[in-house]
Protein backbone atom coordinates (compact mmCIF):
# COMPACT_ATOMS: atom_id res chain seq x y z
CA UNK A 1 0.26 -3.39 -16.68
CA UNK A 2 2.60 -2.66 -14.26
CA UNK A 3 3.63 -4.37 -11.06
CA UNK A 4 2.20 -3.02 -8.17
CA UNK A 5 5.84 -2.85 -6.87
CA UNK A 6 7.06 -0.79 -9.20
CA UNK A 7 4.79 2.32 -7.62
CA UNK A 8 6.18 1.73 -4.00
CA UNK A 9 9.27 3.73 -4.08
CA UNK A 10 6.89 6.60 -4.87
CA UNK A 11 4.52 6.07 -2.43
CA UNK A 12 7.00 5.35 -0.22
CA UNK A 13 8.31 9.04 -0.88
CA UNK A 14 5.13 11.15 -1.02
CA UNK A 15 4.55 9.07 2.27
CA UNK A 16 7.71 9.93 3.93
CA UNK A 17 7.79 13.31 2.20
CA UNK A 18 4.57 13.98 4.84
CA UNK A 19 6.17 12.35 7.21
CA UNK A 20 3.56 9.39 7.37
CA UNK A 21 5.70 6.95 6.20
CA UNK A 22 5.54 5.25 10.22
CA UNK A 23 1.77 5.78 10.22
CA UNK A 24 1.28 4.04 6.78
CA UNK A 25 3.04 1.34 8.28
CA UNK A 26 1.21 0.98 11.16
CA UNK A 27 -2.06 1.11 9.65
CA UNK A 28 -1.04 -2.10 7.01
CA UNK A 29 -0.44 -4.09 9.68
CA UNK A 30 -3.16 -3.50 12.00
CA UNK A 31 -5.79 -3.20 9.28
CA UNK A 32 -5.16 -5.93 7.72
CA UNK A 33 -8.59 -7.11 8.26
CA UNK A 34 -9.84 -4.10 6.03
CA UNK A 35 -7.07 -4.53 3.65
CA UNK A 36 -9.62 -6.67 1.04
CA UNK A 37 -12.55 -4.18 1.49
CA UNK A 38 -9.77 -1.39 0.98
CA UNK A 39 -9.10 -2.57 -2.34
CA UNK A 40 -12.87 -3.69 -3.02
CA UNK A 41 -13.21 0.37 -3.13
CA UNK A 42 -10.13 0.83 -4.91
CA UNK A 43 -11.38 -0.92 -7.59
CA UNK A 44 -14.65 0.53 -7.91
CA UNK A 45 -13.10 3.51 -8.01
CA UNK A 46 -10.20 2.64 -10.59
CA UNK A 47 -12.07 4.64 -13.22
CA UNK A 48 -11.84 7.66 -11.50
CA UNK A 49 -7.99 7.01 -9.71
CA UNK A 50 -6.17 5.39 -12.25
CA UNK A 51 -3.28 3.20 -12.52
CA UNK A 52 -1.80 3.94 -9.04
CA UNK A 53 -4.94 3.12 -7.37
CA UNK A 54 -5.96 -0.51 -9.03
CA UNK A 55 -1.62 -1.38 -7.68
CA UNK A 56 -2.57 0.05 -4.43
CA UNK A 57 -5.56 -1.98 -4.30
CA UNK A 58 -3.63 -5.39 -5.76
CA UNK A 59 -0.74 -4.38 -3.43
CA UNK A 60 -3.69 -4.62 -0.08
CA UNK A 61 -5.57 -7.46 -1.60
CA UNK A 62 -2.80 -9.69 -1.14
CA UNK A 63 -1.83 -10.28 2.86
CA UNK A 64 1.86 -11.38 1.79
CA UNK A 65 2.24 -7.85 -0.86
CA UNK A 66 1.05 -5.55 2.14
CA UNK A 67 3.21 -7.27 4.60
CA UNK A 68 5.73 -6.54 2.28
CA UNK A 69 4.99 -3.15 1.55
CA UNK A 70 4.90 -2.16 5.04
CA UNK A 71 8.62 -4.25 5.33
CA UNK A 72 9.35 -1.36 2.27
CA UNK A 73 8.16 1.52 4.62
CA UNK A 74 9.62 0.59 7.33
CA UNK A 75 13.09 -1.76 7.49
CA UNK A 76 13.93 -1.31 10.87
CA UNK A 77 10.98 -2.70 12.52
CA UNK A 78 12.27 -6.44 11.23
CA UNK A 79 15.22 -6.01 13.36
């Protein structure tokens, strides 16, 4: 199985490729209280999603992964 981080750089594409790359961002850190029930559904739904969708959902179940993910969408807001 592969690590969740090893999808980001194509999320982080598609996402930017939409330009909702800023929004994705956003949302991670101010939903981080429905991060866990995010990925509660993202696993019930693994049969149906697939691979992407069970790293999505261990990338929101942990608080320091999402953090990081949004870090990965959006390096200049550490600055």
């Amino acid at each position: 199985m592969k690590s969740p981080r090893e999808h980001w750089s194509r999320w982080a594409e598609t996402l930017r490729r939409y330009q909702l790359d800023g929004l994705a961002s956003w949302l991670l850190d101010a939903g981080r209280p429905l991060a866990l029930l995010s990925a509660q559904l993202l696993y019930a739904g693994r049969p149906f999603l697939g691979e992407s969708a069970d790293a999505l959902a261990r990338t929101l179940e942990s608080d320091d992964e999402t953090r990081a993910f949004a870090s990965f969408l959006d390096p200049g807001a550490d600055s």
